[in-house]
C-alpha atoms as a PDB file:
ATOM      1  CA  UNK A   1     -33.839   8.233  11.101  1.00  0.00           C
ATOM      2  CA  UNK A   2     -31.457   7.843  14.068  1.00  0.00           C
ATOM      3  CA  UNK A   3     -28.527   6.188  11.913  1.00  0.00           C
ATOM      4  CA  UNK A   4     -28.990   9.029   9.477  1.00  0.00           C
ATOM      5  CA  UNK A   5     -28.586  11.438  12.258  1.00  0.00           C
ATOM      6  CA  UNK A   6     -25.439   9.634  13.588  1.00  0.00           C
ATOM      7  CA  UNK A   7     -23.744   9.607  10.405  1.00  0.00           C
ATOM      8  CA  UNK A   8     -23.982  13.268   9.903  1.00  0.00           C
ATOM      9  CA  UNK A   9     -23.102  13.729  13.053  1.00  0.00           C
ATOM     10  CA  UNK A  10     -20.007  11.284  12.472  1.00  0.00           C
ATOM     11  CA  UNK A  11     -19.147  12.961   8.958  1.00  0.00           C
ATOM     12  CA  UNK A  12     -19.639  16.594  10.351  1.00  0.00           C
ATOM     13  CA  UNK A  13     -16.559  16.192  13.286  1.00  0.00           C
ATOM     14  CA  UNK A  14     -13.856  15.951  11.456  1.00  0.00           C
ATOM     15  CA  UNK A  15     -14.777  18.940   9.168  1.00  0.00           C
ATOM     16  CA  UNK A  16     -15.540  21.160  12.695  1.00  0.00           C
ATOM     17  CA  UNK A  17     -12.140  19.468  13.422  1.00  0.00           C
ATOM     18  CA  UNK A  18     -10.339  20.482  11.109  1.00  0.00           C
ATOM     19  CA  UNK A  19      -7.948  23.254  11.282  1.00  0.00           C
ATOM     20  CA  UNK A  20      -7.173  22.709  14.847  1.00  0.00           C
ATOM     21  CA  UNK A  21      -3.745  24.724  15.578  1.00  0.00           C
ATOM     22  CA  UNK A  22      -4.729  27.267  13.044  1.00  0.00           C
ATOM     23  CA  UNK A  23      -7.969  28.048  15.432  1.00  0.00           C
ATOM     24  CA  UNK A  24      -5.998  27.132  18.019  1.00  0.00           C
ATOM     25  CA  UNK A  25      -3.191  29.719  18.404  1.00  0.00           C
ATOM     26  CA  UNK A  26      -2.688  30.912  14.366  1.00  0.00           C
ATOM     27  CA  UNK A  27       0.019  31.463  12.012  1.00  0.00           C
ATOM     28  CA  UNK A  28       2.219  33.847  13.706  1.00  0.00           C
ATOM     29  CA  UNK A  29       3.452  33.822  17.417  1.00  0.00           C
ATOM     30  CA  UNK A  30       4.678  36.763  19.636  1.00  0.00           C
ATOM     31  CA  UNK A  31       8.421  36.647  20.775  1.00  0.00           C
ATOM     32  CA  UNK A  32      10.062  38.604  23.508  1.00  0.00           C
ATOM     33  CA  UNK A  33      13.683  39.955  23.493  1.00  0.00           C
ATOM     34  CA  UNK A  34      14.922  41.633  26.656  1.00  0.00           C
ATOM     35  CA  UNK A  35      19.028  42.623  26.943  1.00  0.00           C
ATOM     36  CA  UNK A  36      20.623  43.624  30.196  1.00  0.00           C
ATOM     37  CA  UNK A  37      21.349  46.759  29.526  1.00  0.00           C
ATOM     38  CA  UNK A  38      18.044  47.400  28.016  1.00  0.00           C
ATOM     39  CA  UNK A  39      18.261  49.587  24.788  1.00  0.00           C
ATOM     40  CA  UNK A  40      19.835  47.490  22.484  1.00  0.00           C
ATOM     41  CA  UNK A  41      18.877  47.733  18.825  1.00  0.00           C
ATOM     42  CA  UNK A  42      17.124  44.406  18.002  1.00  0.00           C
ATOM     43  CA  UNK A  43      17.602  43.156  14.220  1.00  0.00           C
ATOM     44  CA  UNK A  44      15.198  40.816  12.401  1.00  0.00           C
ATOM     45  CA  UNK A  45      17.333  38.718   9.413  1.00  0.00           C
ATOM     46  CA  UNK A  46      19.111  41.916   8.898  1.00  0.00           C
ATOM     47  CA  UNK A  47      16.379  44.386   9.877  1.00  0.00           C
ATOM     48  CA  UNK A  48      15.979  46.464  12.329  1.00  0.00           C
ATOM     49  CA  UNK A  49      12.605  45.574  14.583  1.00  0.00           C
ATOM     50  CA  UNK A  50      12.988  48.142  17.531  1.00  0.00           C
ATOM     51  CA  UNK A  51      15.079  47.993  21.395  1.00  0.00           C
ATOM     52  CA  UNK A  52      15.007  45.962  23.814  1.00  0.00           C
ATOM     53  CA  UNK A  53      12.420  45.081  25.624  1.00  0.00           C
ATOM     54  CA  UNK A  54      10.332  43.917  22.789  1.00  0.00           C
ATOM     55  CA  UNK A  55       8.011  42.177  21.308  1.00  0.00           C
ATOM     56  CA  UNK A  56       7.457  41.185  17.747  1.00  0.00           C
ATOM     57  CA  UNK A  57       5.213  38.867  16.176  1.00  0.00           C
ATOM     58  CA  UNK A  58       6.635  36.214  13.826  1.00  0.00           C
ATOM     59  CA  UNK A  59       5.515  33.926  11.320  1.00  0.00           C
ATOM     60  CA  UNK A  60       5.143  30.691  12.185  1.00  0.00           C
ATOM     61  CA  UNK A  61       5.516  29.642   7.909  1.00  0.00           C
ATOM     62  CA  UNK A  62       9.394  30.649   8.344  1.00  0.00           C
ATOM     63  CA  UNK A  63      11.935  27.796   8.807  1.00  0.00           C
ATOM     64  CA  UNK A  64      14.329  30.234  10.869  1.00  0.00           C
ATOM     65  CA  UNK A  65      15.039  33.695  12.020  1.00  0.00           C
ATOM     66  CA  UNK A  66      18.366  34.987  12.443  1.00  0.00           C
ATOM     67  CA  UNK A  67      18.118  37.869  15.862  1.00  0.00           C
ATOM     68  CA  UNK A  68      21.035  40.388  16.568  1.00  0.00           C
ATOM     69  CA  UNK A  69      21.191  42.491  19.466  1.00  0.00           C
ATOM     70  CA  UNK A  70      23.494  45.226  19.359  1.00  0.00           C
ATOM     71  CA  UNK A  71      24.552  48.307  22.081  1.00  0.00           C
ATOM     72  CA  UNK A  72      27.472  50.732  21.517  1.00  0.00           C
ATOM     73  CA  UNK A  73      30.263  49.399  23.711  1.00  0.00           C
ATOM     74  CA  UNK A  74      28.820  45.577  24.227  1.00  0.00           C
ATOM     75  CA  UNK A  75      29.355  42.883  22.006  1.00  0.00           C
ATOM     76  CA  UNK A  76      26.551  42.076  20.255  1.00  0.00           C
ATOM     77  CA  UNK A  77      24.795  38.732  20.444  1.00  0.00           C
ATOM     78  CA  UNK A  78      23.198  36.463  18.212  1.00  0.00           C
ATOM     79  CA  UNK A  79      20.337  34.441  18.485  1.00  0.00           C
ATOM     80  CA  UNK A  80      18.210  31.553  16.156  1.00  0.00           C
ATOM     81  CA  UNK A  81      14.428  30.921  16.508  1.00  0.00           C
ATOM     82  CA  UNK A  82      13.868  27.649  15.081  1.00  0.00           C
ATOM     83  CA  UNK A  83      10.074  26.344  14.289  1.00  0.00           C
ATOM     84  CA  UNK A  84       9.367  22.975  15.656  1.00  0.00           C
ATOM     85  CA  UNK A  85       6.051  20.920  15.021  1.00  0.00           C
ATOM     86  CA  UNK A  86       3.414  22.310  17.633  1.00  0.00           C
ATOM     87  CA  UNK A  87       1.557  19.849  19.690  1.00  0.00           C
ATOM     88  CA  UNK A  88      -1.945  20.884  17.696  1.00  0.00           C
ATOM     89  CA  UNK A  89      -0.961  19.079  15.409  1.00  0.00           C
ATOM     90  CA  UNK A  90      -1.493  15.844  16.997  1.00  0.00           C
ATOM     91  CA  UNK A  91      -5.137  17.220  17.628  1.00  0.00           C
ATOM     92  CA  UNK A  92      -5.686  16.477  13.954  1.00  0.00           C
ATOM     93  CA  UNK A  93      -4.304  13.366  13.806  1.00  0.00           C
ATOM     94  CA  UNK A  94      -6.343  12.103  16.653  1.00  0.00           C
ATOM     95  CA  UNK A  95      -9.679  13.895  15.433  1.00  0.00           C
ATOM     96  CA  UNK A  96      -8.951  12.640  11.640  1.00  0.00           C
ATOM     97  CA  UNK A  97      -8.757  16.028  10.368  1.00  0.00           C
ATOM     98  CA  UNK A  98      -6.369  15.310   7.372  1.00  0.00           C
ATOM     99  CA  UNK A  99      -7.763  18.116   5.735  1.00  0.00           C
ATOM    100  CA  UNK A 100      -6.895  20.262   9.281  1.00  0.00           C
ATOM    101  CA  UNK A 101      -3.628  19.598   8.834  1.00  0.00           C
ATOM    102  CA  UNK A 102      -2.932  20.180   5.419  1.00  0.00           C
ATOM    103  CA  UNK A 103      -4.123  23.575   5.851  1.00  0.00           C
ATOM    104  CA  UNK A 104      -2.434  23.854   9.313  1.00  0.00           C
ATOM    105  CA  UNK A 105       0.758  23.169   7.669  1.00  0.00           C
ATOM    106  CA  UNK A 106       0.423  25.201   4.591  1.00  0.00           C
ATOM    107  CA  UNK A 107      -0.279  28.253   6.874  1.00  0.00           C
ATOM    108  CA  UNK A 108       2.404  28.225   9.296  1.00  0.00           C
ATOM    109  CA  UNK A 109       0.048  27.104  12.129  1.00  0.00           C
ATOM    110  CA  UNK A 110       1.189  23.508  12.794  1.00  0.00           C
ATOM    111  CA  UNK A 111       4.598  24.698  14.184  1.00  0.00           C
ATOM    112  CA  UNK A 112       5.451  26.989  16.816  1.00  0.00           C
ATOM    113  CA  UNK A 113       8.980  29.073  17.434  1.00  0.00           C
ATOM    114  CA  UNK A 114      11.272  28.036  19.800  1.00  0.00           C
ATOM    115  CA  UNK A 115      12.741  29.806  21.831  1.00  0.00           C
ATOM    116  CA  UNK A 116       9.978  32.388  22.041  1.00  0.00           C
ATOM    117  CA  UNK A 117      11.084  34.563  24.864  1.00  0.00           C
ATOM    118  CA  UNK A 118      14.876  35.935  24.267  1.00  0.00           C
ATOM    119  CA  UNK A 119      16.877  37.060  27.302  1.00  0.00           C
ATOM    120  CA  UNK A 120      20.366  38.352  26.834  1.00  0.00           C
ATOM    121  CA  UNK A 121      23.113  40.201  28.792  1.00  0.00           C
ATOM    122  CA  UNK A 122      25.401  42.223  26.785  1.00  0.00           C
ATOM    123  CA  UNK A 123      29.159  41.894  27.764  1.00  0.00           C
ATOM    124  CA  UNK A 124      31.147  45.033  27.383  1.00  0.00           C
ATOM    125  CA  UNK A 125      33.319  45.394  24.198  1.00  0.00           C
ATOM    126  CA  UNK A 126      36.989  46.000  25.688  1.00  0.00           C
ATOM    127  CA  UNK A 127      37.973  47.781  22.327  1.00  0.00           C
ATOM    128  CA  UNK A 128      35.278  50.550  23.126  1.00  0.00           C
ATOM    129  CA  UNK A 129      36.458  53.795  24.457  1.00  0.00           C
ATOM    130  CA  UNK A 130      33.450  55.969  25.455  1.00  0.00           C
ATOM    131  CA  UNK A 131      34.074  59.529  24.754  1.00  0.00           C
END
């Protein structure tokens, strides 16, 4: 009866293993984007997402964003989030949660978005001549 018990004990772990980042912190992640002045228009692969100070929450299932921050009279800036493999990830691998990471990977969760805190300063455009 004990060996029984063990060895649904020792199938059942992995399976309430499985999944880890995606439990662990999700599919998206929250990225801040701050400009000195603050203001700026913050665009999003070509959309506009708000001004700075913000923050936005990203997939984690996208290879790269593309971030422009724009002010009349400053040059605007531009700045890549990459997504890197997440450290969770090695949770699965240790716990034997194939099946984890499958679905970790599939959702986005098994990476995370680097850099996730944006901090610019805006130099001013010499061409500009404010009225």
């Amino acid at each position: 009866m004990r060996k029984r018990i063990a060895l649904l004990m020792l199938s059942v772990i992995p399976i309430l293993s499985s999944s880890c980042a995606t439990i662990m912190h999700g599919n998206s992640q929250e990225v801040s984007i701050n400009s000195e002045p603050e203001g700026a228009t913050v665009y999003v692969d070509g959309q506009e997402r708000g001004k700075t100070p913000l923050s936005l929450l990203l997939s984690r299932k996208k290879e790269r964003y593309i971030v422009v921050i724009k002010k009349e009279c400053y040059l605007p800036k531009t700045v890549e989030i990459n997504r890197a493999i997440s450290g969770t990830v090695a949770g699965n691998i240790i716990a034997g949660g194939i099946i984890g990471g499958v679905i970790d990977v599939a959702s986005g969760s098994a990476y995370k978005l680097v850099p996730n805190k944006i901090n610019v300063v805006l130099q001013p455009d010499p061409k500009c001549q404010k009225n």
